[in-house]
C-alpha atoms as a PDB file:
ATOM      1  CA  UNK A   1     -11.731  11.074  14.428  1.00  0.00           C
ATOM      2  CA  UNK A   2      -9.489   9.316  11.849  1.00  0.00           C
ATOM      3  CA  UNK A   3      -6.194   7.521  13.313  1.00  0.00           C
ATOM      4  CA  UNK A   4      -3.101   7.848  12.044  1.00  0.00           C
ATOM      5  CA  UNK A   5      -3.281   4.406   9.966  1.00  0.00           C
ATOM      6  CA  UNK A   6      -6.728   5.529   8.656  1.00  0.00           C
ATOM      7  CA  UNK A   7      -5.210   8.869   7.592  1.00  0.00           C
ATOM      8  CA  UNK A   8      -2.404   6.794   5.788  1.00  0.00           C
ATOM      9  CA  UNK A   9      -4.471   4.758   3.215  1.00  0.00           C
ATOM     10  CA  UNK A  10      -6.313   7.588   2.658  1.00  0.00           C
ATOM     11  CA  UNK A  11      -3.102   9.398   1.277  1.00  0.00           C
ATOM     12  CA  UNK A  12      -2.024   6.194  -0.132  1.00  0.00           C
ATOM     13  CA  UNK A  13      -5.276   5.765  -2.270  1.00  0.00           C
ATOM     14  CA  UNK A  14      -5.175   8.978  -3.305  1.00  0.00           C
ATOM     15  CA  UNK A  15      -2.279   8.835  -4.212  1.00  0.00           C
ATOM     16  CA  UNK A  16      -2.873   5.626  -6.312  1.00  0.00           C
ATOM     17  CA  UNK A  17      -5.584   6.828  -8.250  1.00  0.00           C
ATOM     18  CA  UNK A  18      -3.750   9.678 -10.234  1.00  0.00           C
ATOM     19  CA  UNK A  19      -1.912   7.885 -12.463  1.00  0.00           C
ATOM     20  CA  UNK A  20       1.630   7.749 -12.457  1.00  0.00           C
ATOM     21  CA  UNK A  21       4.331   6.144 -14.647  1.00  0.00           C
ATOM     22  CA  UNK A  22       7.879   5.561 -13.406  1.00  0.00           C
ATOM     23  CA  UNK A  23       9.959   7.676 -10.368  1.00  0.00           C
ATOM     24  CA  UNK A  24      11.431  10.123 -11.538  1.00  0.00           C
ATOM     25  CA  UNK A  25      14.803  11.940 -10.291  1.00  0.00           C
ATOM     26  CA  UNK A  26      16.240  14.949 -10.551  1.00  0.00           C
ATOM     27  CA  UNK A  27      20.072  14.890  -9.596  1.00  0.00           C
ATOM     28  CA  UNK A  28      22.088  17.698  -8.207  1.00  0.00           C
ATOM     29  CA  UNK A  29      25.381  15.573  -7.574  1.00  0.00           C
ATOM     30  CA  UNK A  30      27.042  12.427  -8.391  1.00  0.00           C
ATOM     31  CA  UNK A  31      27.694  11.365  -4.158  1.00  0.00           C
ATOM     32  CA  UNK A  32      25.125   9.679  -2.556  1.00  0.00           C
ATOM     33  CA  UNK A  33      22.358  11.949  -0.806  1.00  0.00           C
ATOM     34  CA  UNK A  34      22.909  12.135   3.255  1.00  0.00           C
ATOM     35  CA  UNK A  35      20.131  14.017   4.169  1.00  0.00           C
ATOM     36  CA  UNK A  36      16.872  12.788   2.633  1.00  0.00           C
ATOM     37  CA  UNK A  37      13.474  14.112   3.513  1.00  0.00           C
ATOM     38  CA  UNK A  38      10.449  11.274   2.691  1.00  0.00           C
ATOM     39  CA  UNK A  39       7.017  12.505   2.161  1.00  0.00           C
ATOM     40  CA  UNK A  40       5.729   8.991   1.112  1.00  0.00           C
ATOM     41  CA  UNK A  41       5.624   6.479   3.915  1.00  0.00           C
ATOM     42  CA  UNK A  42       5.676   3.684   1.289  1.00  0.00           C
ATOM     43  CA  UNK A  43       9.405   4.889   0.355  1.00  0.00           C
ATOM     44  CA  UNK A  44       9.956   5.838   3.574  1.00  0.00           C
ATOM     45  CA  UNK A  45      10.153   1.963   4.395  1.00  0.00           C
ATOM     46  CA  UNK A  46      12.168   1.187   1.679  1.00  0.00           C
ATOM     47  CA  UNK A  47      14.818   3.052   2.715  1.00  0.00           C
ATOM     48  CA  UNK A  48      15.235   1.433   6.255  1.00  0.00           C
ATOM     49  CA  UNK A  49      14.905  -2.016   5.024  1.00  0.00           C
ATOM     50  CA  UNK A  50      18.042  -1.463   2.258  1.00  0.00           C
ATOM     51  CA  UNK A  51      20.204   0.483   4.978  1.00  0.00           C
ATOM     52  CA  UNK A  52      19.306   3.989   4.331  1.00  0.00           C
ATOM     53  CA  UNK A  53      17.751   4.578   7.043  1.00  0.00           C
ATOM     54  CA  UNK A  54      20.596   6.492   8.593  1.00  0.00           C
ATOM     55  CA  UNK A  55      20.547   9.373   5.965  1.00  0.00           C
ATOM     56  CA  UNK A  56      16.473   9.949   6.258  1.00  0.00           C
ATOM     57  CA  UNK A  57      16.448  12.848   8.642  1.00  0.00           C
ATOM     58  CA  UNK A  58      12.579  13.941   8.313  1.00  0.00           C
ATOM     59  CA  UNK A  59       9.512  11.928   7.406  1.00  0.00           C
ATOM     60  CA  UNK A  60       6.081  13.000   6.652  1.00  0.00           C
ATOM     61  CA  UNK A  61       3.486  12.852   9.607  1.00  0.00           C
ATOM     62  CA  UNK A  62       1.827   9.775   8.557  1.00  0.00           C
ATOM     63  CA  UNK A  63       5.211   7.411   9.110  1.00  0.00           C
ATOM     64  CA  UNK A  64       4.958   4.712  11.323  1.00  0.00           C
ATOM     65  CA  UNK A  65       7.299   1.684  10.556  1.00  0.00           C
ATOM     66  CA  UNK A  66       9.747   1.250  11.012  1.00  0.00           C
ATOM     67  CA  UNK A  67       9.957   2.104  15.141  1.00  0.00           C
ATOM     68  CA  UNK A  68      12.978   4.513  14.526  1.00  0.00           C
ATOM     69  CA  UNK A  69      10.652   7.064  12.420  1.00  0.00           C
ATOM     70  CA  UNK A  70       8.946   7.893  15.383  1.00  0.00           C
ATOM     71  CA  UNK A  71      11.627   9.842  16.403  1.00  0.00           C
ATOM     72  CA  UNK A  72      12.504  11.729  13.518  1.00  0.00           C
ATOM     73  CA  UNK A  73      10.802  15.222  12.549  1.00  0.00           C
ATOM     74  CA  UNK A  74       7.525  15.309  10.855  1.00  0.00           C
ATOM     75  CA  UNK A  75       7.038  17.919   7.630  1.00  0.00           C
ATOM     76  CA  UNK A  76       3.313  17.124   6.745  1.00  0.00           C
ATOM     77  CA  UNK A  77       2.527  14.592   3.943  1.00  0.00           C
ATOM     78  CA  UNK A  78       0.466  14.592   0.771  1.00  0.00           C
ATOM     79  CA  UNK A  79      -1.799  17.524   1.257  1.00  0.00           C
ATOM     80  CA  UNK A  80      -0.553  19.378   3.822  1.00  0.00           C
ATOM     81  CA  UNK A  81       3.422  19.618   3.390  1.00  0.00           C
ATOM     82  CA  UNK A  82       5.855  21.758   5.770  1.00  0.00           C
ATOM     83  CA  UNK A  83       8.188  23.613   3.115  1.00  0.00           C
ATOM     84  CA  UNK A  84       9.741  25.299   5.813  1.00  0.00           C
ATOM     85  CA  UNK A  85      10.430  22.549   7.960  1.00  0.00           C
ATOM     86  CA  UNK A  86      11.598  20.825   4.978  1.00  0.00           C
ATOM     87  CA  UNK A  87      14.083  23.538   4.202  1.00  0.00           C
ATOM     88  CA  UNK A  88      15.431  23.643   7.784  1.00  0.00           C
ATOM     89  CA  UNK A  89      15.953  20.356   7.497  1.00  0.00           C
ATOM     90  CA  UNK A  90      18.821  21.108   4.957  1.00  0.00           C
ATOM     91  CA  UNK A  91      17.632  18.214   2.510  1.00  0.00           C
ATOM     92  CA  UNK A  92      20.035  17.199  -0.568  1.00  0.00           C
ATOM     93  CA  UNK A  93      16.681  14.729  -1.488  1.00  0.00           C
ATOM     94  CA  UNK A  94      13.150  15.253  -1.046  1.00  0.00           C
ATOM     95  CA  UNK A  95      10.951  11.947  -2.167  1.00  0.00           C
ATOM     96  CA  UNK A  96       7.398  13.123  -2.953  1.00  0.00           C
ATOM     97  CA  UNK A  97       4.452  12.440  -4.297  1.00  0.00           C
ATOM     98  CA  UNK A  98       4.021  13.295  -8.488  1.00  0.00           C
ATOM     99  CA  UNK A  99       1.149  15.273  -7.540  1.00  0.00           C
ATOM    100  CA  UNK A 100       2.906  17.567  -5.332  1.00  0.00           C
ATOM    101  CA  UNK A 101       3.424  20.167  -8.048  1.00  0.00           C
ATOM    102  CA  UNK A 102       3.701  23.064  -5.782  1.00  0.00           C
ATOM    103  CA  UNK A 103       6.102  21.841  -3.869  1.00  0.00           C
ATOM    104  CA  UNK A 104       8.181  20.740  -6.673  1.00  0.00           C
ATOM    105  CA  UNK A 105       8.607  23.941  -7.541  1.00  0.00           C
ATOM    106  CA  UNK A 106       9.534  25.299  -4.291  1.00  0.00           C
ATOM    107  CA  UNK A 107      12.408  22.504  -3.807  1.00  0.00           C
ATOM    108  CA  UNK A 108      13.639  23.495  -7.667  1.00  0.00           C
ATOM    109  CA  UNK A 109      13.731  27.086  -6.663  1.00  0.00           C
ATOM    110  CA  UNK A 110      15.852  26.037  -3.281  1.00  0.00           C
ATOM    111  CA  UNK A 111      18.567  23.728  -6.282  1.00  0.00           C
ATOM    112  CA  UNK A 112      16.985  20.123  -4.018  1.00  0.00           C
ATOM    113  CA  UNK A 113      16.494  17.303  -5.916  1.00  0.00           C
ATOM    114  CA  UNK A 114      13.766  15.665  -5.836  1.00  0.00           C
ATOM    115  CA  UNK A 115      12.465  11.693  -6.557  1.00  0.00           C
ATOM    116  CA  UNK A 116       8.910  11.744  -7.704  1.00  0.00           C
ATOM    117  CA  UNK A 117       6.922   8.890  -6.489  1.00  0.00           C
ATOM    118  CA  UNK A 118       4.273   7.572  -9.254  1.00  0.00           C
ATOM    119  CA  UNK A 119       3.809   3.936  -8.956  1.00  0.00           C
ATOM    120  CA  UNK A 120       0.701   2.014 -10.509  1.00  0.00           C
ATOM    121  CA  UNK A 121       0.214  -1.986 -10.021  1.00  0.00           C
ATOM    122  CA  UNK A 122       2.788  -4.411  -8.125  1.00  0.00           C
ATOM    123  CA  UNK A 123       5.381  -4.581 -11.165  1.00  0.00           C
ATOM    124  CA  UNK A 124       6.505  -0.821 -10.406  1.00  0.00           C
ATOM    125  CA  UNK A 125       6.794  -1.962  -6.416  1.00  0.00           C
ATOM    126  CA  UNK A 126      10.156  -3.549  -6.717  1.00  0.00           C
ATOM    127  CA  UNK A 127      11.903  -1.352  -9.183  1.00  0.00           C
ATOM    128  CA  UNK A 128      11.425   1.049  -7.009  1.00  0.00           C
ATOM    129  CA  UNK A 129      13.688  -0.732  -4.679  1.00  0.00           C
ATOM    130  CA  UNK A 130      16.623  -1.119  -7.189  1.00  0.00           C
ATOM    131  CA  UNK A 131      16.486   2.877  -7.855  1.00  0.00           C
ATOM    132  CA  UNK A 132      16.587   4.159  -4.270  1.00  0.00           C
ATOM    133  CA  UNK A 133      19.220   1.726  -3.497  1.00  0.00           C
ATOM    134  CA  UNK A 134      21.352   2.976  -6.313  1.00  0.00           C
ATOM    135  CA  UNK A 135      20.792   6.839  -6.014  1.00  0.00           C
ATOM    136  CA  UNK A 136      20.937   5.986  -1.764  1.00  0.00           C
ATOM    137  CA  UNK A 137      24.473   4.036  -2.062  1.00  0.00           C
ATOM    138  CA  UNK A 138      23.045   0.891  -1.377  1.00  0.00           C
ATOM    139  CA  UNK A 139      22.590  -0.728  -4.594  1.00  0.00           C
ATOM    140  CA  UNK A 140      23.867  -4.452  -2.888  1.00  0.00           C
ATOM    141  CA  UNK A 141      21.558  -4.017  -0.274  1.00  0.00           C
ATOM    142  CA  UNK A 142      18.388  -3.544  -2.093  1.00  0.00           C
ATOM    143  CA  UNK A 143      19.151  -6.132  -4.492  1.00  0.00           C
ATOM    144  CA  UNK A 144      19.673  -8.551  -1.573  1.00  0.00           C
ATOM    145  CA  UNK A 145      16.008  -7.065  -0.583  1.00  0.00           C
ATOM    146  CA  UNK A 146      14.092  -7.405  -3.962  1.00  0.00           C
ATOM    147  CA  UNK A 147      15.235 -11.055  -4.216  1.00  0.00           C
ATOM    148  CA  UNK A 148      14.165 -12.115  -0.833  1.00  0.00           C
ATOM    149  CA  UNK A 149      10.522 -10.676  -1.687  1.00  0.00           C
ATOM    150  CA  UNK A 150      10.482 -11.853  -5.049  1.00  0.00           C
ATOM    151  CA  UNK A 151      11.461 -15.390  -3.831  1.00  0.00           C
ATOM    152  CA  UNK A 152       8.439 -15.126  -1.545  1.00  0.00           C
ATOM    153  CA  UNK A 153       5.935 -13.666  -3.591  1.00  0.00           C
ATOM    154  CA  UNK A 154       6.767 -16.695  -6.179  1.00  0.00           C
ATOM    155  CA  UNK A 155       6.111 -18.937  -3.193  1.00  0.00           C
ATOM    156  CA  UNK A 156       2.598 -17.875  -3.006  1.00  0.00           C
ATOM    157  CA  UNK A 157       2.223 -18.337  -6.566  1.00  0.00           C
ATOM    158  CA  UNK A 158       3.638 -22.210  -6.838  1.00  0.00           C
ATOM    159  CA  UNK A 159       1.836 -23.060  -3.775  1.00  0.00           C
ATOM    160  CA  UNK A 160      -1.794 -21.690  -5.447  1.00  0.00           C
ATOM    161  CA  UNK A 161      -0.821 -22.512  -8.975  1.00  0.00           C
ATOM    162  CA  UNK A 162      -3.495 -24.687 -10.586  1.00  0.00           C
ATOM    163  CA  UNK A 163      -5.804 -24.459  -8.080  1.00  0.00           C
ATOM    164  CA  UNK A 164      -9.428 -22.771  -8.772  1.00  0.00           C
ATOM    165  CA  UNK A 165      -9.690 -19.134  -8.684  1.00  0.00           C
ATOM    166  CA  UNK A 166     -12.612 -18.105  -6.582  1.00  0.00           C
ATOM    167  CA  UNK A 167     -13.954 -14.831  -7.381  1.00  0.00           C
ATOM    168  CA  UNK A 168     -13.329 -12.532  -4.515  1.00  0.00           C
ATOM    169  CA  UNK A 169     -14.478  -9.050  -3.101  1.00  0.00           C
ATOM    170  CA  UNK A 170     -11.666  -7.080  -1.555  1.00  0.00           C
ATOM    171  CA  UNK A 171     -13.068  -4.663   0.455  1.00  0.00           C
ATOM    172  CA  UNK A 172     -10.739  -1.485   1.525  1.00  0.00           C
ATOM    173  CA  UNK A 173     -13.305  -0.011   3.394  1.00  0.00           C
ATOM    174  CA  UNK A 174     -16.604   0.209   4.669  1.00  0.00           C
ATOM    175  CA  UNK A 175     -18.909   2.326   7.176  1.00  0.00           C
ATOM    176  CA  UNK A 176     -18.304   1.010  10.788  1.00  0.00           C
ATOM    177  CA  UNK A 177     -21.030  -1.626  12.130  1.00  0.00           C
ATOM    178  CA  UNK A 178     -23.119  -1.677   8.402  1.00  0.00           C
ATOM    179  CA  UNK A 179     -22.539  -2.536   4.955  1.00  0.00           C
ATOM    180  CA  UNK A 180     -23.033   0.853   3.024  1.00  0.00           C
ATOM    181  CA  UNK A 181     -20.363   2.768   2.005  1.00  0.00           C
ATOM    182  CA  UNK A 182     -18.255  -0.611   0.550  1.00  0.00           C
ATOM    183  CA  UNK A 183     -15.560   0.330  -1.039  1.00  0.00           C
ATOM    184  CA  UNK A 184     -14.019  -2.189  -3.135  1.00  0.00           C
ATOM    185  CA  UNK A 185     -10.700  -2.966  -5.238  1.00  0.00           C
ATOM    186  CA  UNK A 186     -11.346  -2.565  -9.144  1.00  0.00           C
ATOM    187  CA  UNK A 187      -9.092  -4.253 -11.723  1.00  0.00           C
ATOM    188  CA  UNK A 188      -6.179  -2.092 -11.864  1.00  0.00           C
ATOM    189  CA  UNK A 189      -3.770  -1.176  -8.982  1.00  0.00           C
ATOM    190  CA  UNK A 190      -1.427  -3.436  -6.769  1.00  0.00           C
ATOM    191  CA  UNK A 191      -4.133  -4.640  -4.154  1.00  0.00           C
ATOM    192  CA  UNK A 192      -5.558  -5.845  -7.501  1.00  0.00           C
ATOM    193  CA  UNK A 193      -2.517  -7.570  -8.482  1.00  0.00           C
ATOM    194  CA  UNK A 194      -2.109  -8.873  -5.088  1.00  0.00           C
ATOM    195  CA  UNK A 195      -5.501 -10.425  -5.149  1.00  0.00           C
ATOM    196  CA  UNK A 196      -4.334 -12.061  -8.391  1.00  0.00           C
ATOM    197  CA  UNK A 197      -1.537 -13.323  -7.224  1.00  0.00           C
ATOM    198  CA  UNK A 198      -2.648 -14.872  -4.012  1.00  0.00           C
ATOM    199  CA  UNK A 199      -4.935 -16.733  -6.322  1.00  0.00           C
ATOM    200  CA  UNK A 200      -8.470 -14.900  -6.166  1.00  0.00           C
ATOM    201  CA  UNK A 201     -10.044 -13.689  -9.227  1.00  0.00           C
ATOM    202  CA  UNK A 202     -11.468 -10.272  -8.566  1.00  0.00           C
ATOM    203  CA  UNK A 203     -14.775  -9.557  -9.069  1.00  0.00           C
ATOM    204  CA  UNK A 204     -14.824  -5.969 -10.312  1.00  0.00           C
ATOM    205  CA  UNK A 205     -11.540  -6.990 -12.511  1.00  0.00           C
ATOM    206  CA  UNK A 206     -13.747  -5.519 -15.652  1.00  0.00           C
ATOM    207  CA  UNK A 207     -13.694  -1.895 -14.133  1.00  0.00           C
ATOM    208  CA  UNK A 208     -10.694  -0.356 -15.035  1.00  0.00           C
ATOM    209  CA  UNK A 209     -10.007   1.999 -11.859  1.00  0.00           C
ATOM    210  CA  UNK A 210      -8.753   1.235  -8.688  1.00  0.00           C
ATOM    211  CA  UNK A 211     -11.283   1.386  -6.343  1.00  0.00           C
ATOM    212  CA  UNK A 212     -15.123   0.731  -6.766  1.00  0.00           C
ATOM    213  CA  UNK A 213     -18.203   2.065  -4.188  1.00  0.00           C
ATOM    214  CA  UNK A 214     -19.997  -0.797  -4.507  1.00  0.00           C
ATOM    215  CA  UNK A 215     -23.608  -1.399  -3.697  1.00  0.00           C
ATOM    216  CA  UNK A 216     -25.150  -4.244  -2.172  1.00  0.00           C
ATOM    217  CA  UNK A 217     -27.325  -4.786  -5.165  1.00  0.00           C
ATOM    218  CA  UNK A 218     -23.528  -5.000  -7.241  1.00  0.00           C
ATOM    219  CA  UNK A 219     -22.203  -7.558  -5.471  1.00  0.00           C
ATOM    220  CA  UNK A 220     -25.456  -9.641  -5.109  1.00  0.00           C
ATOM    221  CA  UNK A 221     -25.138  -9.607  -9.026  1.00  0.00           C
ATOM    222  CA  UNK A 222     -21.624 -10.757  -8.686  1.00  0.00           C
ATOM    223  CA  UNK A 223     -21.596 -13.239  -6.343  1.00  0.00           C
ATOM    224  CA  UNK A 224     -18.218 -13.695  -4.717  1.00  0.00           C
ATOM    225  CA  UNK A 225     -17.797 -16.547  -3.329  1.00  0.00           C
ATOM    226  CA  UNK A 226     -14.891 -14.920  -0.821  1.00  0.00           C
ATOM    227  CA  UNK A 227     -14.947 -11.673   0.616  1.00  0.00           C
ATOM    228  CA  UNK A 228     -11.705 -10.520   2.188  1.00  0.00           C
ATOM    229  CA  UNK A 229     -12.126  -7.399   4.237  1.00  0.00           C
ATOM    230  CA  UNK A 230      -8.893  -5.181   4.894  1.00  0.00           C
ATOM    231  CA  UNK A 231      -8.845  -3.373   8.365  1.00  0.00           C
ATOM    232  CA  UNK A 232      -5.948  -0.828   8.828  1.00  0.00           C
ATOM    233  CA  UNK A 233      -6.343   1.033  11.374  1.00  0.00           C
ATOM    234  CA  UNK A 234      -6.252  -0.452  14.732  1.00  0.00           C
ATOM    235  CA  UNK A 235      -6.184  -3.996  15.965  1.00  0.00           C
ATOM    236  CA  UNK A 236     -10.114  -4.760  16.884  1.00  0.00           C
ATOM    237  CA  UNK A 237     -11.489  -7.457  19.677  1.00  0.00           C
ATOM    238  CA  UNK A 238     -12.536 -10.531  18.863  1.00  0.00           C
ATOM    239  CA  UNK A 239     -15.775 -10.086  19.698  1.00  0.00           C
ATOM    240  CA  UNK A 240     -16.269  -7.123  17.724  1.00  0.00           C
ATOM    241  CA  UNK A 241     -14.648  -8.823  14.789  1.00  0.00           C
ATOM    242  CA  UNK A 242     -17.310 -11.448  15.372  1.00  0.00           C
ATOM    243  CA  UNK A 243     -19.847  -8.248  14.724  1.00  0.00           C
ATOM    244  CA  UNK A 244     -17.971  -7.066  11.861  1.00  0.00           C
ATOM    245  CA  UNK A 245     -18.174 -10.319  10.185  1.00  0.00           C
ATOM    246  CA  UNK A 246     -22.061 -11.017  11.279  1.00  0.00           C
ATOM    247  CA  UNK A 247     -22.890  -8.109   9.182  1.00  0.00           C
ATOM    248  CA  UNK A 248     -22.530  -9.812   5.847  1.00  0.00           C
ATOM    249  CA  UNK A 249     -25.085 -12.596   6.800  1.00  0.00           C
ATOM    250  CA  UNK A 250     -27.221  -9.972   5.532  1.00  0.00           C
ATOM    251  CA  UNK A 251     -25.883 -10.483   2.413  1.00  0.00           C
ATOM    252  CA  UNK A 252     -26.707 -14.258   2.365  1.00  0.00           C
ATOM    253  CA  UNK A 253     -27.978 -14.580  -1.152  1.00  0.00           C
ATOM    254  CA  UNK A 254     -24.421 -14.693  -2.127  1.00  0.00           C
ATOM    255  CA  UNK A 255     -22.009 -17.675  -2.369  1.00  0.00           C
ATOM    256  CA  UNK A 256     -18.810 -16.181   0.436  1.00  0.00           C
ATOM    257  CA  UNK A 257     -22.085 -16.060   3.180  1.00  0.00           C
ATOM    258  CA  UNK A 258     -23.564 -19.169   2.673  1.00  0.00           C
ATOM    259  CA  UNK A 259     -19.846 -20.961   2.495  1.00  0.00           C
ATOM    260  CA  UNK A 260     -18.588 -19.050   5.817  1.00  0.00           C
ATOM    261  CA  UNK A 261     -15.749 -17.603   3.610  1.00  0.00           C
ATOM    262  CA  UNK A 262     -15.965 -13.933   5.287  1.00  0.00           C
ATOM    263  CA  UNK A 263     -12.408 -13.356   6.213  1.00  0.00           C
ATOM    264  CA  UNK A 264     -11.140 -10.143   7.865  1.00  0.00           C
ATOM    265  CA  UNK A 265      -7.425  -9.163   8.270  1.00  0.00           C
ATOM    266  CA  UNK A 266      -5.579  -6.694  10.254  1.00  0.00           C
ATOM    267  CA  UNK A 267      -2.835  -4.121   9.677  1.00  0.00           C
ATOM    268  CA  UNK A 268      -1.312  -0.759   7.644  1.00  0.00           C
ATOM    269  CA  UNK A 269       0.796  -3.440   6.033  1.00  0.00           C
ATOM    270  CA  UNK A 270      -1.884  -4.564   3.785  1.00  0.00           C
ATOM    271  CA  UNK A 271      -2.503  -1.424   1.730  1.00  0.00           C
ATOM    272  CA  UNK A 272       0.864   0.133   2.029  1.00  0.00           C
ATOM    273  CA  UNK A 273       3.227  -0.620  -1.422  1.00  0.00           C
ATOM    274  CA  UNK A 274       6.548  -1.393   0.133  1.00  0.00           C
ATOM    275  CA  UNK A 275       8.693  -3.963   2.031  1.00  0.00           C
ATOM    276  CA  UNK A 276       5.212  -5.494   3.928  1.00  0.00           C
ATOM    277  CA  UNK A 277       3.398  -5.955   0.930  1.00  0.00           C
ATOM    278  CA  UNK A 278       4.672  -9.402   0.481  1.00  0.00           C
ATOM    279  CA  UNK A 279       3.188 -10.041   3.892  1.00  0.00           C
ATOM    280  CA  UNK A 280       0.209  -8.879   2.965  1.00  0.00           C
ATOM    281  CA  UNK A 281      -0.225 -11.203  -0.396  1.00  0.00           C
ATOM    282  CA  UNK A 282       0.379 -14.124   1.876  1.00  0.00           C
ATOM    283  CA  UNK A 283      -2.412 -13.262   4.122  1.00  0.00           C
ATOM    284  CA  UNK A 284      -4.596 -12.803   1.225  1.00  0.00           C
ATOM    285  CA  UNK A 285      -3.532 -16.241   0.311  1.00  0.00           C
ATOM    286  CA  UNK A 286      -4.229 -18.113   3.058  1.00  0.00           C
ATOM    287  CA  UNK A 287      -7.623 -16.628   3.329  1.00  0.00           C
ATOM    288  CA  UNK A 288      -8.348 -17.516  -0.585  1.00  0.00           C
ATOM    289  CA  UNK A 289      -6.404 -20.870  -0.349  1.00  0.00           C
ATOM    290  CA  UNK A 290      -6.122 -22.335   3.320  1.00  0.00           C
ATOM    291  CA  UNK A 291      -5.968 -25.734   1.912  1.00  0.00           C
ATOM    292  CA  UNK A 292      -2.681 -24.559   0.232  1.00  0.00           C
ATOM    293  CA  UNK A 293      -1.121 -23.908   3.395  1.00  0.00           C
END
């Protein structure tokens, strides 16, 4: 059975892979909304960390951070949103997804605005940010935000700058205890940019979609020489991480096996576009660079 963290990149991918452009919103009034309903955990975050948390009164069922979600009612998420809850909820702003067409129309019919979520590689991240802080009242605030994780994300960057890029494999998933199934990041998308950033040079960065099933025959052919696994859905044992990890020494015709450089990291933050993501690039850092850090 899929956890809740599981069930969350899956609506995050999918969301990712229909392309997008910027947010867009539709405005009913001039005041600051007090009642907003968030279908997209990504945005869901952003408005507790630039002080709107306090006008978010439903969140879809896939919200998890910050702790005071957990407490708030859930209206579905991507696939499977409540438009009755939603209305009962007397929203005056509804964030969803672009591809939520449907319910678009239900919210125009009801006069609620809406803010359509369509984001693409890292760049859109942040100016996401700047817009919910300005429609939310809390312009300051999320400028104070986007500077603090700009200043850290350029961190990452001086501290790797100039140093070899090794080409990496960034798995996002694979089937449990083997190596089929591998799905990988292709060279569009923001774990893509992330990768970049954190100074790995991604080895599908030719194939233009987000996300590659890649075969063990593919990445014998492309030799990383570092594989960084993301795991997102609950924190696993250390001895069952040792497991996880022993399954690529079947793979030891490429460089990342026979150099030990098999590293696995933990947490929704790492495939979730929002405040964490910052985290995230300097884990994938320190796994591409240690001897930066």
């Amino acid at each position: 059975m899929a956890t809740r963290s599981q069930g969350l990149i899956v609506l995050t991918l999918v969301a990712c892979l229909a392309w997008m452009g910027a947010p867009a919103w539709a405005a009913a009034s001039a005041d600051p909304p007090q009642r907003i309903v968030s279908l997209v955990p990504a945005l869901t975050e952003v408005l507790f960390t630039i002080g709107a948390g306090p006008q978010v009164v439903g969140v879809s069922s896939y919200d998890d951070d910050p702790p005071e979600v957990l407490t708030l009612p859930k209206v579905g998420a991507l696939l499977d949103p409540d438009t009755e809850r939603i209305l009962a909820l007397r929203p005056d702003l509804v964030l969803v997804y672009g591809s939520q067409n449907a319910l678009q129309t239900q919210l125009a019919k009801a006069g609620i605005p809406v803010f359509e979520y369509r984001h693409a590689g890292l760049a859109d991240v942040l100016p996401v940010f700047r817009t919910l802080g300005t429609l939310t009242g809390h312009e300051t605030e999320a400028a104070c935000r986007v500077a603090e994780i700009e200043a850290r994300l350029e961190a990452v960057r001086t501290r790797v700058a100039g140093l070899p890029r090794p080409t990496t494999l960034l798995v996002m998933g694979r089937e449990p205890k083997s190596l089929r199934g591998i799905d990988a990041s292709g060279g569009i998308g923001f774990l893509h940019d992330m990768l970049e950033l954190a100074g790995g040079r991604n080895i599908f960065e030719d194939v233009q979609r987000e996300a590659v099933r890649a075969s063990t025959e593919m990445l014998i052919a492309r030799a990383p020489e570092v594989v960084v696994e993301l795991h997102y859905n609950v924190e696993i044992k250390e001895s069952r991480r040792d497991e996880e990890r022993a399954l690529w020494q079947r793979l030891g015709a490429i460089p990342a096996v026979r150099g030990k450089r098999i590293h696995l990291l933990f947490g929704d933050h790492l495939v979730v576009p929002g405040p964490r993501l910052v985290r995230a690039v300097e884990e994938f850092a320190r796994a591409i660079h240690p001897e930066a850090f």
